[in-house]
PDB file of N, CA and C in Angstrom:
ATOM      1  N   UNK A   1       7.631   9.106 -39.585  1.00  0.00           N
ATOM      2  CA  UNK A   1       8.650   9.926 -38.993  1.00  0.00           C
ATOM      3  C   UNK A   1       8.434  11.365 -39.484  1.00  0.00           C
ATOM      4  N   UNK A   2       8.525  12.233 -38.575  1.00  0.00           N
ATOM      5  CA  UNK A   2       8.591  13.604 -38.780  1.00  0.00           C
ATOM      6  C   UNK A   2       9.655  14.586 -37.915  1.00  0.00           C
ATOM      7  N   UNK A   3       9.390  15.853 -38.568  1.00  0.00           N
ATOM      8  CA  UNK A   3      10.377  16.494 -37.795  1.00  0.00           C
ATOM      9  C   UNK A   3      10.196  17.752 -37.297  1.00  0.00           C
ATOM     10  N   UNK A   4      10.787  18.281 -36.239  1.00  0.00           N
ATOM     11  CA  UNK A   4      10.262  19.887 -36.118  1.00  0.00           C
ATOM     12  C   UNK A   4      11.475  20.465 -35.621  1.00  0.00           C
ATOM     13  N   UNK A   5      11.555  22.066 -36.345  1.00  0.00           N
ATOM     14  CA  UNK A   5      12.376  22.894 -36.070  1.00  0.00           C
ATOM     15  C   UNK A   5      11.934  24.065 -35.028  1.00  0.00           C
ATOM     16  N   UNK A   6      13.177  24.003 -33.716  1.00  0.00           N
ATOM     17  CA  UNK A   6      12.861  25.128 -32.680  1.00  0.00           C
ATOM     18  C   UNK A   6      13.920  25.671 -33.473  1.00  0.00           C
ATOM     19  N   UNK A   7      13.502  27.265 -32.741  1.00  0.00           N
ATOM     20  CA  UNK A   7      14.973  28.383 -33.038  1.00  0.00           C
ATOM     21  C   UNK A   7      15.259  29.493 -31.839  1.00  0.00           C
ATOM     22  N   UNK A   8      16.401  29.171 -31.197  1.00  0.00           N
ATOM     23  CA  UNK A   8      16.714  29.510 -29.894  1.00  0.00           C
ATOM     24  C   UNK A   8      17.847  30.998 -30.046  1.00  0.00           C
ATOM     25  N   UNK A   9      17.208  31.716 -29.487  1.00  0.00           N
ATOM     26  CA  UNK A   9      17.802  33.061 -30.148  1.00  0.00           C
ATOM     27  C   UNK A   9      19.028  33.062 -28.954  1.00  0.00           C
ATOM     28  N   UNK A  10      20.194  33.794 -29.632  1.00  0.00           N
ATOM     29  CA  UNK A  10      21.289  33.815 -28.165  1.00  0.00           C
ATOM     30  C   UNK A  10      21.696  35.482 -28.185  1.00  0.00           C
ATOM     31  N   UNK A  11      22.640  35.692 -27.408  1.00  0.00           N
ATOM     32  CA  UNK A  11      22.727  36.682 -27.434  1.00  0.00           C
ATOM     33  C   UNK A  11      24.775  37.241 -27.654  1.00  0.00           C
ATOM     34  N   UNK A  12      25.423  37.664 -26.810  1.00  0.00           N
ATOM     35  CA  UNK A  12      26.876  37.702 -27.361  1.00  0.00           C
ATOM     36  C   UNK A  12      27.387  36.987 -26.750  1.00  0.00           C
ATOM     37  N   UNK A  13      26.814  35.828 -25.498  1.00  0.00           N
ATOM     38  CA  UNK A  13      27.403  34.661 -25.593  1.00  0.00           C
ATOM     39  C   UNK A  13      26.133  33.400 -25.006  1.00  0.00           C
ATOM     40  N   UNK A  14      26.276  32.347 -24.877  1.00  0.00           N
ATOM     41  CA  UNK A  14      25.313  31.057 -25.579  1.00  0.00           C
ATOM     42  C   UNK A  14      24.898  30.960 -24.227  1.00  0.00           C
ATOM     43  N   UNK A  15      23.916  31.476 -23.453  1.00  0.00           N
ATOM     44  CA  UNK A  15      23.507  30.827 -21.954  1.00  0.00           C
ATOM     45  C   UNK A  15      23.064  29.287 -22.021  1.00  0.00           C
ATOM     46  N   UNK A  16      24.122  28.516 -21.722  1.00  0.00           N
ATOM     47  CA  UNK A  16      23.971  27.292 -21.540  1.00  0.00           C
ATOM     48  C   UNK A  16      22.980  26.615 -20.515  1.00  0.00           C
ATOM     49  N   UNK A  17      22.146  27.749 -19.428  1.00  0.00           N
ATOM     50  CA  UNK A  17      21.480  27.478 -18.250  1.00  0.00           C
ATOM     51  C   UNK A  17      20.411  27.147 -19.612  1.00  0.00           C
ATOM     52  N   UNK A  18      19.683  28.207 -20.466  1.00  0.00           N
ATOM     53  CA  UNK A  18      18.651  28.368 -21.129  1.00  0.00           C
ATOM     54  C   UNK A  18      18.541  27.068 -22.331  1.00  0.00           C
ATOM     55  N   UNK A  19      19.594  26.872 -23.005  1.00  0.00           N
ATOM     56  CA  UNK A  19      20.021  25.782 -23.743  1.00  0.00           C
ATOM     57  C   UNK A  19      19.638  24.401 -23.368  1.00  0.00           C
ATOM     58  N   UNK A  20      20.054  24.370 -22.229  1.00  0.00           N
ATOM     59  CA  UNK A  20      19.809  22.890 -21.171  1.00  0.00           C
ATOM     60  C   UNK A  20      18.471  22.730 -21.443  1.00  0.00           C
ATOM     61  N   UNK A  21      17.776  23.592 -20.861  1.00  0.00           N
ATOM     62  CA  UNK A  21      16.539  23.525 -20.669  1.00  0.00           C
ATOM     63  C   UNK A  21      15.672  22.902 -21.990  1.00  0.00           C
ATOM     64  N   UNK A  22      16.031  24.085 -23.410  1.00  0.00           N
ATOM     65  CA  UNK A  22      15.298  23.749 -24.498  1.00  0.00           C
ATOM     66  C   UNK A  22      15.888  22.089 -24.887  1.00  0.00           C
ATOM     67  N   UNK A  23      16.779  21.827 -24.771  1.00  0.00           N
ATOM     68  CA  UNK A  23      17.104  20.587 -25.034  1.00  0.00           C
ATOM     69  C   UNK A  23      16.539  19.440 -23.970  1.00  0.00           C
ATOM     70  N   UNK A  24      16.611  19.574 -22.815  1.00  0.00           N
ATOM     71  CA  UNK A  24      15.732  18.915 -22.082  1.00  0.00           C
ATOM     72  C   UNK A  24      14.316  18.887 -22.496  1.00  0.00           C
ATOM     73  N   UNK A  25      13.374  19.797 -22.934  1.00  0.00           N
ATOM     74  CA  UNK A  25      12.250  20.066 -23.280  1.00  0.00           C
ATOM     75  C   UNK A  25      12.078  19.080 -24.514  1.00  0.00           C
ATOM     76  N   UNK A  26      12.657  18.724 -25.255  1.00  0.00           N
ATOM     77  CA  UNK A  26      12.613  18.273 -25.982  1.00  0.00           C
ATOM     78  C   UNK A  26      12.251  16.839 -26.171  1.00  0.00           C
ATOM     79  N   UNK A  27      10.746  16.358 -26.853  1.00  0.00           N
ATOM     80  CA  UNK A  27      10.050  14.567 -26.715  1.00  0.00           C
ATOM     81  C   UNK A  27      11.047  14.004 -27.635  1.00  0.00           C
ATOM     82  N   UNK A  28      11.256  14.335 -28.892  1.00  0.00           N
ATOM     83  CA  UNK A  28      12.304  13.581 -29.796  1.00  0.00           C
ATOM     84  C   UNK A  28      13.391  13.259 -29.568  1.00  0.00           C
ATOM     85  N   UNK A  29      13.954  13.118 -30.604  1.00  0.00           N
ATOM     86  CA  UNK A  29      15.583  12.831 -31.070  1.00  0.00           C
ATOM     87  C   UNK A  29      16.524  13.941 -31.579  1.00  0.00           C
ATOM     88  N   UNK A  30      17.314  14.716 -31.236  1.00  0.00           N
ATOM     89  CA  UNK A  30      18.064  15.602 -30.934  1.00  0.00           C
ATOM     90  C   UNK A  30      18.849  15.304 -32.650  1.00  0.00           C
ATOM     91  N   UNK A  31      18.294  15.761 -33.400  1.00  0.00           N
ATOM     92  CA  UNK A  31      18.854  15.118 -34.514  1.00  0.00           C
ATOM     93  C   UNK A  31      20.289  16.247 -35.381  1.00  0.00           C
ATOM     94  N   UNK A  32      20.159  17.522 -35.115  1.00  0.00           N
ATOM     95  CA  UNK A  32      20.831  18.535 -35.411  1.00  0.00           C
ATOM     96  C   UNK A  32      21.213  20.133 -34.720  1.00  0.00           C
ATOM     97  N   UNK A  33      21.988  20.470 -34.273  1.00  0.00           N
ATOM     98  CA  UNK A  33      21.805  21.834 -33.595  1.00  0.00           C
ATOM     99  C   UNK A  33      22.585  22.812 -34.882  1.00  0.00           C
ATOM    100  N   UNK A  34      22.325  23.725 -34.971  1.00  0.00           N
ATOM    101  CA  UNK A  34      22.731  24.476 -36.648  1.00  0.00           C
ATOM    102  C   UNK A  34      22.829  25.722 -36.183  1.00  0.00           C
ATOM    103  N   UNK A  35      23.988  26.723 -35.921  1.00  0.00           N
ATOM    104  CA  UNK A  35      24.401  27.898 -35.385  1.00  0.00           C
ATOM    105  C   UNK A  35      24.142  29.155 -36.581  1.00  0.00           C
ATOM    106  N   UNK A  36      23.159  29.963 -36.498  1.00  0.00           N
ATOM    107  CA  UNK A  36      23.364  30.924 -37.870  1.00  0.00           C
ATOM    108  C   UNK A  36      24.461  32.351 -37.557  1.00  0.00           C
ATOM    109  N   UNK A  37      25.856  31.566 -38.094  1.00  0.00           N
ATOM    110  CA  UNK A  37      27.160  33.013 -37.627  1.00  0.00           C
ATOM    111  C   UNK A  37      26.900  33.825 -39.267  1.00  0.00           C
ATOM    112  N   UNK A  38      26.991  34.792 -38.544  1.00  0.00           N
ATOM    113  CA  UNK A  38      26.797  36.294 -39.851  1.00  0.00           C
ATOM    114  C   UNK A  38      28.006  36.934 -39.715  1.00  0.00           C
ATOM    115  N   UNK A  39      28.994  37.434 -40.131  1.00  0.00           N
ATOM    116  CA  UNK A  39      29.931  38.733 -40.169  1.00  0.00           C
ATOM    117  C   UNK A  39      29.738  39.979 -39.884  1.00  0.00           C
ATOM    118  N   UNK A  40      30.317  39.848 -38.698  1.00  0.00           N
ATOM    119  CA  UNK A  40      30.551  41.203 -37.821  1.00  0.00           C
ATOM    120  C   UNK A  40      31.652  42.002 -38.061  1.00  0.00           C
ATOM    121  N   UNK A  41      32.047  42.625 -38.900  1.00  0.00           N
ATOM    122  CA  UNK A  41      32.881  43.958 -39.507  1.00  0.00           C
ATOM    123  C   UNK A  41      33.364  45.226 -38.501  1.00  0.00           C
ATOM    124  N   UNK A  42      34.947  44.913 -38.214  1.00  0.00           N
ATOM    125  CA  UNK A  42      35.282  46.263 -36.901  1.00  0.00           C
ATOM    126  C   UNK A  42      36.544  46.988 -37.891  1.00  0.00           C
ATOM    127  N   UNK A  43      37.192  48.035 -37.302  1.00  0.00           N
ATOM    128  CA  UNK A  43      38.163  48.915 -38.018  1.00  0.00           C
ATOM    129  C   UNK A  43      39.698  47.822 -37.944  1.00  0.00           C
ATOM    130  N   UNK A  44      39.175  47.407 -37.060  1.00  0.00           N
ATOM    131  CA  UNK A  44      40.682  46.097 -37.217  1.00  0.00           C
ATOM    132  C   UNK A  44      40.602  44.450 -37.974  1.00  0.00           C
ATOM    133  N   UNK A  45      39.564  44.177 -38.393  1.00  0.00           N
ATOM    134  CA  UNK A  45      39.496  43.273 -38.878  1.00  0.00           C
ATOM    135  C   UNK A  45      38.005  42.921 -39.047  1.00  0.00           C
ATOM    136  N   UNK A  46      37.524  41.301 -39.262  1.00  0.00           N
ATOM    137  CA  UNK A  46      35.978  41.046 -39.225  1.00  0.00           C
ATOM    138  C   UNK A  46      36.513  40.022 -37.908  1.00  0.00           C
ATOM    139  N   UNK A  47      34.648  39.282 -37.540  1.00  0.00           N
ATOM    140  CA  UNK A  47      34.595  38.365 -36.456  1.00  0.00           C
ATOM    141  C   UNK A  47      33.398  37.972 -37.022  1.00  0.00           C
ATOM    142  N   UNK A  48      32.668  36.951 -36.413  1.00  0.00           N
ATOM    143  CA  UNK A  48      31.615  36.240 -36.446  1.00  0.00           C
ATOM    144  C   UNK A  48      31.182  35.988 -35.247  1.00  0.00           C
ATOM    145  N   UNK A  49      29.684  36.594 -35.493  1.00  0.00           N
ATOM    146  CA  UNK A  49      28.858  36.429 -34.311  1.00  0.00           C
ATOM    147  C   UNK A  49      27.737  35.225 -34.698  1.00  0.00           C
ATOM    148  N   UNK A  50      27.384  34.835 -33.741  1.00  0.00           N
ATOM    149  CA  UNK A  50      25.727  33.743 -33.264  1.00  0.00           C
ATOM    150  C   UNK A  50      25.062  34.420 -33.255  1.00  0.00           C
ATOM    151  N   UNK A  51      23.712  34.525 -33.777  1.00  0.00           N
ATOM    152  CA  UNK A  51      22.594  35.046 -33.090  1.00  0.00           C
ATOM    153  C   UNK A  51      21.131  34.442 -33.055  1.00  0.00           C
ATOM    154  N   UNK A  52      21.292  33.241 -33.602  1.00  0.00           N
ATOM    155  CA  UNK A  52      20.281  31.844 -33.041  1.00  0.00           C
ATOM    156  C   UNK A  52      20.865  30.691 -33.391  1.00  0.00           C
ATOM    157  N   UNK A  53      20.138  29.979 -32.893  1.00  0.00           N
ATOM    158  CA  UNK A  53      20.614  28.276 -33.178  1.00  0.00           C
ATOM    159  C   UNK A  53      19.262  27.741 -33.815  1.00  0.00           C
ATOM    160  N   UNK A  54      19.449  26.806 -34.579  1.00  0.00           N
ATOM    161  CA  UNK A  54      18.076  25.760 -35.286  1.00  0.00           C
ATOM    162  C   UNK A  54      18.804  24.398 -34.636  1.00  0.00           C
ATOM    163  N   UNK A  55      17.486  23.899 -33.843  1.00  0.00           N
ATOM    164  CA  UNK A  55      17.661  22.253 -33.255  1.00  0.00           C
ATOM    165  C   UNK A  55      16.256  21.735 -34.440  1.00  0.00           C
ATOM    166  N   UNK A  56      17.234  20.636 -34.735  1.00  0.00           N
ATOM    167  CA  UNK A  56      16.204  19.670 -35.590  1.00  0.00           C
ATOM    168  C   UNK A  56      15.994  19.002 -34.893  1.00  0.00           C
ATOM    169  N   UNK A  57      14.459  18.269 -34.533  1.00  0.00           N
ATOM    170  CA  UNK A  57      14.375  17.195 -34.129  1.00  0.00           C
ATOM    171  C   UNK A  57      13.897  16.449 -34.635  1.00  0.00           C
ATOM    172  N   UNK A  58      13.451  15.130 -34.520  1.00  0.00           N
ATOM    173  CA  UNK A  58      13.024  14.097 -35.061  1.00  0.00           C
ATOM    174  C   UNK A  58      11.492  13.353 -34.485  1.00  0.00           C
ATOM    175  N   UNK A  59      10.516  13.585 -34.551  1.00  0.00           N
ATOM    176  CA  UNK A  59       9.696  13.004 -33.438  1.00  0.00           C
ATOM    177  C   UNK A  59       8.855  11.747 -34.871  1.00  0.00           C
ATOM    178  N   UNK A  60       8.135  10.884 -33.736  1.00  0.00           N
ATOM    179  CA  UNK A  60       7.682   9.869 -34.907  1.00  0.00           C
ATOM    180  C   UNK A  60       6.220   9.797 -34.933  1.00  0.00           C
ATOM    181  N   UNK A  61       5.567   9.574 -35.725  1.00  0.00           N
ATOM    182  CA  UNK A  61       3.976   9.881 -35.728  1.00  0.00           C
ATOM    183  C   UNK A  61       3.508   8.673 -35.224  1.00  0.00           C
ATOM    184  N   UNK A  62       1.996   9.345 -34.601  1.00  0.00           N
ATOM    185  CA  UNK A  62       1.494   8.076 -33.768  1.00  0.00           C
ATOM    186  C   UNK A  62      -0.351   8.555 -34.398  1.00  0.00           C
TER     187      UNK A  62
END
């Protein structure tokens, strides 16, 4: 068993058309999707933005 990490860059919001796809693309097992949110700092408060995702997958050696 092995594993491989894609990293799907987004932008200020998640195009789910593009998403589909990489997940469709995908031979393995869909084992993790992992959002990297950072702190976005404004004069009224903070927020948290996305700006890639890590899909783990799982594929098995042959």
């Amino acid at each position: 068993m092995s594993f491989k990490v894609h990293k799907l860059t987004v932008g200020k919001e998640i195009d789910t058309q593009e998403l589909e796809n990489c997940l469709n693309g995908i031979q393995g097992e869909v084992i993790s999707v992992i959002p990297n949110i950072y702190p976005k700092f404004h004069l009224m408060g903070a927020t948290a933005r996305t700006n890639y995702l890590v899909i783990v997958e799982r594929t098995s050696r042959e």
